[in-house]
Protein backbone atom coordinates (compact mmCIF):
# COMPACT_ATOMS: atom_id res chain seq x y z
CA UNK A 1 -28.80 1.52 55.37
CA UNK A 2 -31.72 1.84 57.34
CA UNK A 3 -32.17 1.01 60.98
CA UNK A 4 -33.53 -2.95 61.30
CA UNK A 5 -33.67 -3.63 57.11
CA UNK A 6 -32.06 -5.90 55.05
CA UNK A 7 -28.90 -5.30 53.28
CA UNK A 8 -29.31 -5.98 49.29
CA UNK A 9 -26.46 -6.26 47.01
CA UNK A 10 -26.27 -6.60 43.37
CA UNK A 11 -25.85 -10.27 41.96
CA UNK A 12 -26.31 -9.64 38.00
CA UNK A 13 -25.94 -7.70 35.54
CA UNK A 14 -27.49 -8.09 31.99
CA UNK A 15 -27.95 -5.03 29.01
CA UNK A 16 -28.57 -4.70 25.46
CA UNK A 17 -27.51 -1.47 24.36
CA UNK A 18 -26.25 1.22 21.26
CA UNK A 19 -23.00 0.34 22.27
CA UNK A 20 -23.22 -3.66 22.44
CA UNK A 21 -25.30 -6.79 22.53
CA UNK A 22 -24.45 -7.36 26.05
CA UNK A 23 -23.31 -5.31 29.28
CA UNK A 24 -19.69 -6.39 28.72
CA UNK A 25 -19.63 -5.35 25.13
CA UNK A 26 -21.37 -2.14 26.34
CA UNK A 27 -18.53 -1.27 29.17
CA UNK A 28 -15.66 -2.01 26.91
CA UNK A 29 -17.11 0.38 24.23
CA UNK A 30 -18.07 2.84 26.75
CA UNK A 31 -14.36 3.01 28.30
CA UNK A 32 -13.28 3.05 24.44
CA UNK A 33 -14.90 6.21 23.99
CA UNK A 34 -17.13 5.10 21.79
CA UNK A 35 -20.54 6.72 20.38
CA UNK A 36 -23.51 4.50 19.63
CA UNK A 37 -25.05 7.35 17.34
CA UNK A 38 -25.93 7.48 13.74
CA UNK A 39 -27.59 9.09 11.06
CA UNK A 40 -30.98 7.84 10.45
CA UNK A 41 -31.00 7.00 6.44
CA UNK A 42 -34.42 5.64 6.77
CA UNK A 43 -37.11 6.89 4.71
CA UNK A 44 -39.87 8.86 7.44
CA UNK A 45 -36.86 10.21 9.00
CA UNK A 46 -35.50 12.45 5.77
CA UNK A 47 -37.79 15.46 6.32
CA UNK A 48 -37.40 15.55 10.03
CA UNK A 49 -35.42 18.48 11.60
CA UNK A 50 -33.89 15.43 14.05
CA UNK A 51 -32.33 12.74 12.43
CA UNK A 52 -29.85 11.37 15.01
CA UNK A 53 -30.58 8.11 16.43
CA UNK A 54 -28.62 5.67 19.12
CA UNK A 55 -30.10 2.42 17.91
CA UNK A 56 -29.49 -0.88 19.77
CA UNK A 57 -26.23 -2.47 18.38
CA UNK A 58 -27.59 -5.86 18.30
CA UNK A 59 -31.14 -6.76 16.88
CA UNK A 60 -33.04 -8.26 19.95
CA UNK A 61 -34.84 -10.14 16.98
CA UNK A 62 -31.62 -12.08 16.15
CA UNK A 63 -31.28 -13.03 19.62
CA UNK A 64 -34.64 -14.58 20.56
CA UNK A 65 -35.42 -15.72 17.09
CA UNK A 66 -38.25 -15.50 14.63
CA UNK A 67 -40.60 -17.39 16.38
CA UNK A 68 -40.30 -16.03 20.02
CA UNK A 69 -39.77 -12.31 18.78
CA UNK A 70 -42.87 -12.48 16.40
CA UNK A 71 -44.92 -12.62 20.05
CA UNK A 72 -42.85 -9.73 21.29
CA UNK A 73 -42.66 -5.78 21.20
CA UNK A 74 -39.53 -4.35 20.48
CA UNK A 75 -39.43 -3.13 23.94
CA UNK A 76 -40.05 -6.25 25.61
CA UNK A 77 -37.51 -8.10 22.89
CA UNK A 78 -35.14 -6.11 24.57
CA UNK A 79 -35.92 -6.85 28.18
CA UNK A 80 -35.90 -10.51 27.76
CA UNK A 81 -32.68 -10.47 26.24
CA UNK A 82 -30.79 -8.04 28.99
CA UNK A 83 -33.13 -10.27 31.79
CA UNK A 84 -32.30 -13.37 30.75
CA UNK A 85 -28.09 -11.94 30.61
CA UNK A 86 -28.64 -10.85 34.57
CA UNK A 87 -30.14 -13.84 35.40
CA UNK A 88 -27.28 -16.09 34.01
CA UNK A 89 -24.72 -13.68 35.37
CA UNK A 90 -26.16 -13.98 39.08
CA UNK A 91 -25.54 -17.79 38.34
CA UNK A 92 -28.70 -18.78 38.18
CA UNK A 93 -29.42 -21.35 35.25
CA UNK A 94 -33.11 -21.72 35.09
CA UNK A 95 -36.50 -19.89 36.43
CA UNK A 96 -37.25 -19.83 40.27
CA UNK A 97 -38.51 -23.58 41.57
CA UNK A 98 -35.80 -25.36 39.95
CA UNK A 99 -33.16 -27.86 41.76
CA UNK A 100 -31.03 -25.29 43.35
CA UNK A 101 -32.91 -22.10 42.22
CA UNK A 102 -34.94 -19.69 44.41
CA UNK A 103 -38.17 -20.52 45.94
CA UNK A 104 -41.02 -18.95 43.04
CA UNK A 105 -42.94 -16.85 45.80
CA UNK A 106 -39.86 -15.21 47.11
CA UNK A 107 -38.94 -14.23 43.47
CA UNK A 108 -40.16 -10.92 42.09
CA UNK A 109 -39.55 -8.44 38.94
CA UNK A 110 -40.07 -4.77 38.66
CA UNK A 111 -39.29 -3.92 34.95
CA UNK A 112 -40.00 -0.29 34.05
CA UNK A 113 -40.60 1.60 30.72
CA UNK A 114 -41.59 5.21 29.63
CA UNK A 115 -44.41 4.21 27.01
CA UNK A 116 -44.25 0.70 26.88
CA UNK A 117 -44.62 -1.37 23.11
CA UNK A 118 -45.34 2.00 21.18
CA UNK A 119 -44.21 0.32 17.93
CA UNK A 120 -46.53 -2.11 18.10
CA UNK A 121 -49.66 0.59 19.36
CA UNK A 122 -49.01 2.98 16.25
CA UNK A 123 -48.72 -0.28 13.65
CA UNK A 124 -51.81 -1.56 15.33
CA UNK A 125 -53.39 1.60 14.41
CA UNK A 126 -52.25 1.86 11.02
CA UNK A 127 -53.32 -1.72 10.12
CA UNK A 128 -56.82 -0.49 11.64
CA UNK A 129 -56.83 2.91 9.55
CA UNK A 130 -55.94 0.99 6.50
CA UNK A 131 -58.94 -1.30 6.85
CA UNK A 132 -56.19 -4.30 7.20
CA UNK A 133 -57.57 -5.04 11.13
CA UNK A 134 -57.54 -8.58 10.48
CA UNK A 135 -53.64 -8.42 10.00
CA UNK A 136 -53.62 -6.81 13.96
CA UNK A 137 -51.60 -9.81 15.86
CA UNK A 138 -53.63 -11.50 18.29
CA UNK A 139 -50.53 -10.77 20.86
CA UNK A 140 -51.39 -7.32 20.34
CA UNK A 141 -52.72 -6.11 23.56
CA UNK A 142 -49.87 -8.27 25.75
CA UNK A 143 -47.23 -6.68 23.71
CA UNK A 144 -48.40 -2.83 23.90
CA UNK A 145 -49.37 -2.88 27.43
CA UNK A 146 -46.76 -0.98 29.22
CA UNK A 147 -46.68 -3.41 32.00
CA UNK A 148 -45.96 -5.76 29.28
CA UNK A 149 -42.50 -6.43 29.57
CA UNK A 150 -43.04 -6.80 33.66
CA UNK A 151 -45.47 -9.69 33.12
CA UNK A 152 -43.24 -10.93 30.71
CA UNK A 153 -40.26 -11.05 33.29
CA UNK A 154 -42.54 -12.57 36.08
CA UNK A 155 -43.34 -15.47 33.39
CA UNK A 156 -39.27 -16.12 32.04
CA UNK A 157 -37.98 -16.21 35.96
CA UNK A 158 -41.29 -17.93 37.44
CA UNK A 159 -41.84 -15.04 39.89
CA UNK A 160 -44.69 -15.07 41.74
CA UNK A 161 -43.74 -12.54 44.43
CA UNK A 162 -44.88 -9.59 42.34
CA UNK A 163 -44.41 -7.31 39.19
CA UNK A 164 -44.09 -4.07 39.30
CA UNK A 165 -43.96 -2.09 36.13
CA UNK A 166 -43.05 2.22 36.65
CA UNK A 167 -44.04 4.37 33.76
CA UNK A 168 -42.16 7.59 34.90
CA UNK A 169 -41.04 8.35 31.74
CA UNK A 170 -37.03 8.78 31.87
CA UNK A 171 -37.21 7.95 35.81
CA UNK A 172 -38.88 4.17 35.21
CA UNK A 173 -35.57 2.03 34.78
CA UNK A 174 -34.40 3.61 38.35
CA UNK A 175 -37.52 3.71 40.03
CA UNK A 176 -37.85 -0.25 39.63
CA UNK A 177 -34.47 -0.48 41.32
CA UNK A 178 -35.57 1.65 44.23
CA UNK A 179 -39.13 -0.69 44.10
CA UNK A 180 -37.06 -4.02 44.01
CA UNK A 181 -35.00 -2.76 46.99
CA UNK A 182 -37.87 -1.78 49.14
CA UNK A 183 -39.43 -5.36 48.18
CA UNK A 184 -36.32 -7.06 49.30
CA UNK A 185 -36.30 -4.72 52.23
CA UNK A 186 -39.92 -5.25 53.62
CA UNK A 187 -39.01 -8.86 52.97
CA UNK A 188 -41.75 -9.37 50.45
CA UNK A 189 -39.04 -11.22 48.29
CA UNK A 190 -35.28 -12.45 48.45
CA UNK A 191 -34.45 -12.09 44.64
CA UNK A 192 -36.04 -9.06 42.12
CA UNK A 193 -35.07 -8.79 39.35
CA UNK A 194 -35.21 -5.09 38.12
CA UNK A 195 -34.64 -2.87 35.12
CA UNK A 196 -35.86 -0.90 32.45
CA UNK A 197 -36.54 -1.12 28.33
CA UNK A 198 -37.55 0.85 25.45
CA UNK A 199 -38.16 1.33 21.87
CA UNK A 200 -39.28 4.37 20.57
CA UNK A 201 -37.44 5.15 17.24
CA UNK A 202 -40.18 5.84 15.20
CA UNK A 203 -41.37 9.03 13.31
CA UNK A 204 -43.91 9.94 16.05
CA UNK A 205 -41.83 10.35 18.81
CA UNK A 206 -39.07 12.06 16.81
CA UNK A 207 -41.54 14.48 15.24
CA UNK A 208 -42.88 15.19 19.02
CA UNK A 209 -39.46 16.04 20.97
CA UNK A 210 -38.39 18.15 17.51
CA UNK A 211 -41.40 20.07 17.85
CA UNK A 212 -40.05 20.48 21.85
CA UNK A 213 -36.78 21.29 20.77
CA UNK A 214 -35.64 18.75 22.69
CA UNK A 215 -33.24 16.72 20.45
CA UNK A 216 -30.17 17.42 18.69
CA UNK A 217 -29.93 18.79 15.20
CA UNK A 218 -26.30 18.06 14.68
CA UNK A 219 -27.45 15.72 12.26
CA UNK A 220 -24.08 16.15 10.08
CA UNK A 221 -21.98 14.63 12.83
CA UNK A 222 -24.24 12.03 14.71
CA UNK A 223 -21.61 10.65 17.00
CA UNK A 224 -20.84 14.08 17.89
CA UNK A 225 -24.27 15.18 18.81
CA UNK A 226 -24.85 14.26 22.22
CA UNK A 227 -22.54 16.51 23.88
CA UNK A 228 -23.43 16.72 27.77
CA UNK A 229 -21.83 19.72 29.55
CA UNK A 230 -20.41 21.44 26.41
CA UNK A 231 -21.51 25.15 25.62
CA UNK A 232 -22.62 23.69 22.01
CA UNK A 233 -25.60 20.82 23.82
CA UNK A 234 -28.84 21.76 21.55
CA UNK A 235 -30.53 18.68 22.70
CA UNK A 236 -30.40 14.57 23.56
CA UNK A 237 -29.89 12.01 21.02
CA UNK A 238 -32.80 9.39 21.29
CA UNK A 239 -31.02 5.63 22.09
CA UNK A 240 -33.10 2.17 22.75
CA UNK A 241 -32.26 -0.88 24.26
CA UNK A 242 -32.47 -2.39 28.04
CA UNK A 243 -31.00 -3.19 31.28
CA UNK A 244 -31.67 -5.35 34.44
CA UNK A 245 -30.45 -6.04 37.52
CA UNK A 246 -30.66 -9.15 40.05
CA UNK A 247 -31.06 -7.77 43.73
CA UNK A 248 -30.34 -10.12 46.40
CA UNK A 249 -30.62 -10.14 49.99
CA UNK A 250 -27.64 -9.94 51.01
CA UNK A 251 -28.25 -13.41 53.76
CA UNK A 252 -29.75 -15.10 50.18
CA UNK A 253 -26.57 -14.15 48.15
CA UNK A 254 -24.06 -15.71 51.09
CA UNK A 255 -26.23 -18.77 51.63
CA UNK A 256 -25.91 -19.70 48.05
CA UNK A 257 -22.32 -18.66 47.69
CA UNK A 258 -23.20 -16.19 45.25
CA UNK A 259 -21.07 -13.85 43.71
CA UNK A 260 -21.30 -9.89 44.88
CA UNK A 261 -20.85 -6.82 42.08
CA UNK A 262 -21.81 -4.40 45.28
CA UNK A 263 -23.83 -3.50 47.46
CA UNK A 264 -27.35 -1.38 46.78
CA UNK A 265 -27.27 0.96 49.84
CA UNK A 266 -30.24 3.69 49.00
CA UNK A 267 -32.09 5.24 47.06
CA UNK A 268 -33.73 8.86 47.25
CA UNK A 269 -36.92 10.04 44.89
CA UNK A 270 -38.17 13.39 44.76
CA UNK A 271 -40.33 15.36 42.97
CA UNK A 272 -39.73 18.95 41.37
CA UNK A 273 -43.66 20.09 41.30
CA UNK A 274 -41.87 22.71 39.25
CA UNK A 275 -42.92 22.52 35.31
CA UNK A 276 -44.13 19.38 32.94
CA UNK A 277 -40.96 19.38 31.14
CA UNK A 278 -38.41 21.77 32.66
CA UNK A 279 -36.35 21.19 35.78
CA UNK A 280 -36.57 23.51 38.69
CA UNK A 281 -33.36 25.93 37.64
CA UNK A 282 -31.67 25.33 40.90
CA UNK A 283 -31.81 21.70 41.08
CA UNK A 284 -33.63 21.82 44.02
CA UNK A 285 -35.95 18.55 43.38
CA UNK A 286 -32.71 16.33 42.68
CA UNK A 287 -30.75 17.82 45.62
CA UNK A 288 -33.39 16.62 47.95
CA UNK A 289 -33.48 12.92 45.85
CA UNK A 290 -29.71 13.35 46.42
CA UNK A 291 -30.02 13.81 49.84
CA UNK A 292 -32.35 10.73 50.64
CA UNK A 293 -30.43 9.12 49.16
CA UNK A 294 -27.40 9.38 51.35
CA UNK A 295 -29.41 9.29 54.43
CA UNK A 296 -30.99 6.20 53.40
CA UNK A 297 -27.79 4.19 52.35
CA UNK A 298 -25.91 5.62 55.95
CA UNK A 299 -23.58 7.58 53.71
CA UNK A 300 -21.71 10.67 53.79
CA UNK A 301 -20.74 13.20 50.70
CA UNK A 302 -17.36 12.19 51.44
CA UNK A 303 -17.97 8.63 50.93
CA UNK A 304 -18.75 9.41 47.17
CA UNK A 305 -16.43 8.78 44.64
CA UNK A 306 -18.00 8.46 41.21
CA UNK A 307 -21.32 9.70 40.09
CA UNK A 308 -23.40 8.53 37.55
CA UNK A 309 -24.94 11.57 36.08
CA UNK A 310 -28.35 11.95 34.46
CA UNK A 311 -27.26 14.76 32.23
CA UNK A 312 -29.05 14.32 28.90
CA UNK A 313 -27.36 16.90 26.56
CA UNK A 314 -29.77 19.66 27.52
CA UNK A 315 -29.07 23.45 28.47
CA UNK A 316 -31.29 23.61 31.52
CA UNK A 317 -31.34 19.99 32.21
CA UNK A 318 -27.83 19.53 32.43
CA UNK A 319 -26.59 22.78 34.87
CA UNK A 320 -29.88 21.90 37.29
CA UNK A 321 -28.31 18.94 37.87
CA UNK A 322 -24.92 19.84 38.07
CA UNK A 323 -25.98 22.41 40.70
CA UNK A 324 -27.65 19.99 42.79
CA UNK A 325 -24.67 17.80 42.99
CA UNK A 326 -22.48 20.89 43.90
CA UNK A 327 -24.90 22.06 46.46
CA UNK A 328 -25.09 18.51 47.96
CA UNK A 329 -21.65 16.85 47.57
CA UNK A 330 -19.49 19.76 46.87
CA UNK A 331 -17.62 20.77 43.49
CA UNK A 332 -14.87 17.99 44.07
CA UNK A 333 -13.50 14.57 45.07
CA UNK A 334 -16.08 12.62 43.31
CA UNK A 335 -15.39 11.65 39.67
CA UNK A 336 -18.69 12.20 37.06
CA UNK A 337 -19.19 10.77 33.86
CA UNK A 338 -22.25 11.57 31.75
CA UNK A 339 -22.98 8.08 29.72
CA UNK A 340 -25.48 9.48 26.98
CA UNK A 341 -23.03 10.79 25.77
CA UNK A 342 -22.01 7.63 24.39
CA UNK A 343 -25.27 5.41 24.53
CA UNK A 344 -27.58 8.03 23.60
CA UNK A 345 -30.86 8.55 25.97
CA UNK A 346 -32.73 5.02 26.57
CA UNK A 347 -36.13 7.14 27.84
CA UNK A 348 -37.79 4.47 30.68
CA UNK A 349 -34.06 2.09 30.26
CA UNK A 350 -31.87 5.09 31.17
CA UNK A 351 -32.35 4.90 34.56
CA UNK A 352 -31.67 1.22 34.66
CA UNK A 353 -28.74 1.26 32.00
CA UNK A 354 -27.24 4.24 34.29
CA UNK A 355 -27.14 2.09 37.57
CA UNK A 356 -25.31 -1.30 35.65
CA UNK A 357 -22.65 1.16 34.30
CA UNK A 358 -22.01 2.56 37.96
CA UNK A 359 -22.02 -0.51 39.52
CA UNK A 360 -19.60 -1.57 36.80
CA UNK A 361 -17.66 1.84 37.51
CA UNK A 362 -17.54 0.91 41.20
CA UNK A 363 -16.71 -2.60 41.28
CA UNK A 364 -13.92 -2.11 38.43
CA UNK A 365 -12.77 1.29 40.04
CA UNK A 366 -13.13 2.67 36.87
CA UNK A 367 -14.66 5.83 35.88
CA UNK A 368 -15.61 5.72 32.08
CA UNK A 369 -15.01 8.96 29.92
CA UNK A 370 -17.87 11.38 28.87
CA UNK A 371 -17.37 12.46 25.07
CA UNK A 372 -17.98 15.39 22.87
CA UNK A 373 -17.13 17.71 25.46
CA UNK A 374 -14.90 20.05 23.44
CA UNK A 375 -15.86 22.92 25.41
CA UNK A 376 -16.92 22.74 28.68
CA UNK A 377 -19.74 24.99 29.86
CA UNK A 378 -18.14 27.26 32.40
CA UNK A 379 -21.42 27.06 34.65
CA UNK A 380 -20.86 23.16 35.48
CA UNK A 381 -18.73 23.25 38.26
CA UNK A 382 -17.98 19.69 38.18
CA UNK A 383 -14.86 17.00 37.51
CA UNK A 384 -16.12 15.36 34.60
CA UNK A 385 -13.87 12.77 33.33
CA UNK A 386 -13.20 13.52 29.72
CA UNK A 387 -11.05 12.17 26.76
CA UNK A 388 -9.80 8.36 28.61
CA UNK A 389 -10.87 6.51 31.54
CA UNK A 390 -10.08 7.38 35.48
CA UNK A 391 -9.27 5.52 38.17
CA UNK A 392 -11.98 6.32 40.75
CA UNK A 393 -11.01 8.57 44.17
CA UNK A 394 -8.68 6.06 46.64
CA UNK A 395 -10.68 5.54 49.74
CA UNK A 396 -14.25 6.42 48.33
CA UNK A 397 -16.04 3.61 48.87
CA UNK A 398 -19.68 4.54 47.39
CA UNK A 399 -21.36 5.87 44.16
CA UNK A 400 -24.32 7.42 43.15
CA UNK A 401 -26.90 7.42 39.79
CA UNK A 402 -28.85 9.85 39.11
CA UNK A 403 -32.12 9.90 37.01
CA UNK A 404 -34.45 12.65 35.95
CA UNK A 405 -37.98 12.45 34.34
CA UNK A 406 -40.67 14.55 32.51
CA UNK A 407 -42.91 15.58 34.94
CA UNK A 408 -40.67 16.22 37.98
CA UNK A 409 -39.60 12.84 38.63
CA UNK A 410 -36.18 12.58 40.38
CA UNK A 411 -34.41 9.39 41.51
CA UNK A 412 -31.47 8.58 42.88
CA UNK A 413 -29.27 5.07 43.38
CA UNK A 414 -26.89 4.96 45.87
CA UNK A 415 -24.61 1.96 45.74
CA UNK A 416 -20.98 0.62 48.19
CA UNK A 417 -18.74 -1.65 48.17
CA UNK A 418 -19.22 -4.74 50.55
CA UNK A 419 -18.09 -4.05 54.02
């Protein structure tokens, strides 16, 4: 931790994901070995080249009900459902202001996304193009913004210390955590809730990353198709869904009695400045990330036990960042999982999703398994845990996530257990 800042730890935990309706549901199917993959049977997908899709288990819909979704995006029916989840699970029972609750101006959100409520930009513009404008919902501009779900956040909780709202594509769910802990750090707030959402399963996006040969085209064996660190990856499997997390000070969290998951030590960001869509080869841009973020949480390589890895199903995405981890932590002593394998790639909620499942690894001592890795690519020099569920390193007391974006964007969590 830095010199003269605040500690923050982690209070809650909320997520609505391809594996389960809630974080606990998702956990249990993760360590199952579960895949949260399918074939897409819907009409606009049957021509595509891609047609392998991690959609949320639970219909956000269902959740809210008809009323409150109807006002919603997919995207930020997602978010409330995973933010209202943390907030509960920190123990709080109503928004900031109430008897007991947090004071409203010391409250803040930062909720990121990659795009924000496509869904409801592209139907907008079809009702438009089909001369049916007067069918466009009058909620339309709130729920397409892609600061949408933020503002929606700040409203549910009654935050009034500010909402942030990163767009760096794959990077946004992560770079909210790293925004909430600065907040909490410059002492701008004492709770922030953070997190990331989207929804992009729609024939637009998969037509775009086909044409980037970008996703997988196993789409005879959907559950099989995200296979991180095999020598068979052709590609990520896109996934939807959310996750948040409740960041406390750690002085607010003991006044209040407050539960403790762990302890949210760093967090290192770096950019590649390498290609739009293409990692630098050598993993230089997440080695640095990697490296702030050790320096910033007061923590050495051999205080990692368990990483988090970004590792997306890619050829060149995957071995970068597998050689950045070796050229920063070593090639052992530190378990590694690779969870898209299992949840599929949530875009601006993978970063987010990624940091509740290595807290959960941490605090449970629990490293979950990465599947479809029948063959492992010789060239990733790294201890992935495959085929059941590891008990993490004895006397490794921190973890990391790692995130990686189109356009360069690196990020890096770094979380401990309580001292």
């Amino acid at each position: 931790m830095r010199a003269g800042t605040e500690e923050v730890v982690v209070t809650g935990l909320g997520a609505t994901t391809p594996l389960g309706g809630d974080a606990a549901a998702t956990w249990a199917a993760l360590l199952a070995g579960r895949s949260g993959a399918r074939a897409l049977t819907e009409e606009w997908a049957a021509g595509l080249p891609a047609r392998v899709a991690a959609t949320a288990a639970v219909d956000p819909a269902g959740v809210l009900g008809r009323t409150e979704a109807r006002r919603l995006d997919r995207a930020g029916r997602f978010a409330l459902v995973a933010l209202r989840e943390a907030w509960a699970d920190a123990g709080f029972t109503g928004p900031a202001g109430g008897p007991g609750l947090p004071d409203p101006d010391r409250v803040g959100v930062a909720v990121g996304s990659g795009i924000g409520g496509l869904t409801t930009l592209l139907a907008s513009d079809e009702l438009l193009r089909t001369h049916r404008e007067r069918q466009i919902s009058p909620f339309a501009v709130p729920m397409l913004m892609a600061n949408g779900s933020a503002g929606l956040a700040a409203l549910e909780l009654n935050a009034r210390a500010g909402a942030h709202a990163p767009a760096t594509a794959c990077a946004a769910g992560a770079e909210a955590v790293a925004a909430g802990l600065d907040m909490i750090r410059l002492g701008r707030a004492d709770v922030v809730a953070v997190g990331g959402t989207e929804a992009m399963v729609h024939p637009l996006t998969f037509t775009a990353f086909a044409a980037m040969n970008a996703m997988s085209r196993r789409n005879d064996a959907p559950r099989h198709a995200s296979r991180p660190y095999d020598k068979q990856r052709d590609g990520f499997v896109l996934g939807e869904g959310a996750a948040v997390l409740v960041l406390e000070s750690a002085r607010h969290a003991r006044a209040r009695g407050a539960r403790v998951h762990c302890v949210l030590a760093g967090a290192g960001t770096s950019s590649d400045a390498h290609h739009m869509v293409r990692p630098e080869p050598g993993g230089r841009g997440m080695a640095r990330a990697l490296g702030k973020a050790l320096e910033d949480g007061g923590l050495r390589p051999a205080d990692i036990g368990y990483v988090g890895t970004h590792a997306t199903s890619t050829q060149q995405g995957d071995l970068a960042e597998s050689r950045a981890l070796c050229s920063v932590l070593g090639t052992g002593g530190y378990a590694v999982s690779a969870t898209k394998s299992a949840t599929g790639h949530l875009i601006g909620a993978a970063g987010a999703l990624g940091a509740v499942l290595t807290v959960r690894a941490l605090s449970t001592r629990t490293a979950p398994p990465t599947i479809n890795v029948d063959d492992p690519d010789d060239a990733i020099e790294l201890d992935v845990v495959r085929g059941a569920p590891r008990p993490l390193p004895a006397g490794r007391r921190a973890a990391l996530s790692n995130c990686a974006a189109f356009g360069g964007h690196n990020v890096v969590l770094a979380f401990r257990t309580e001292s």
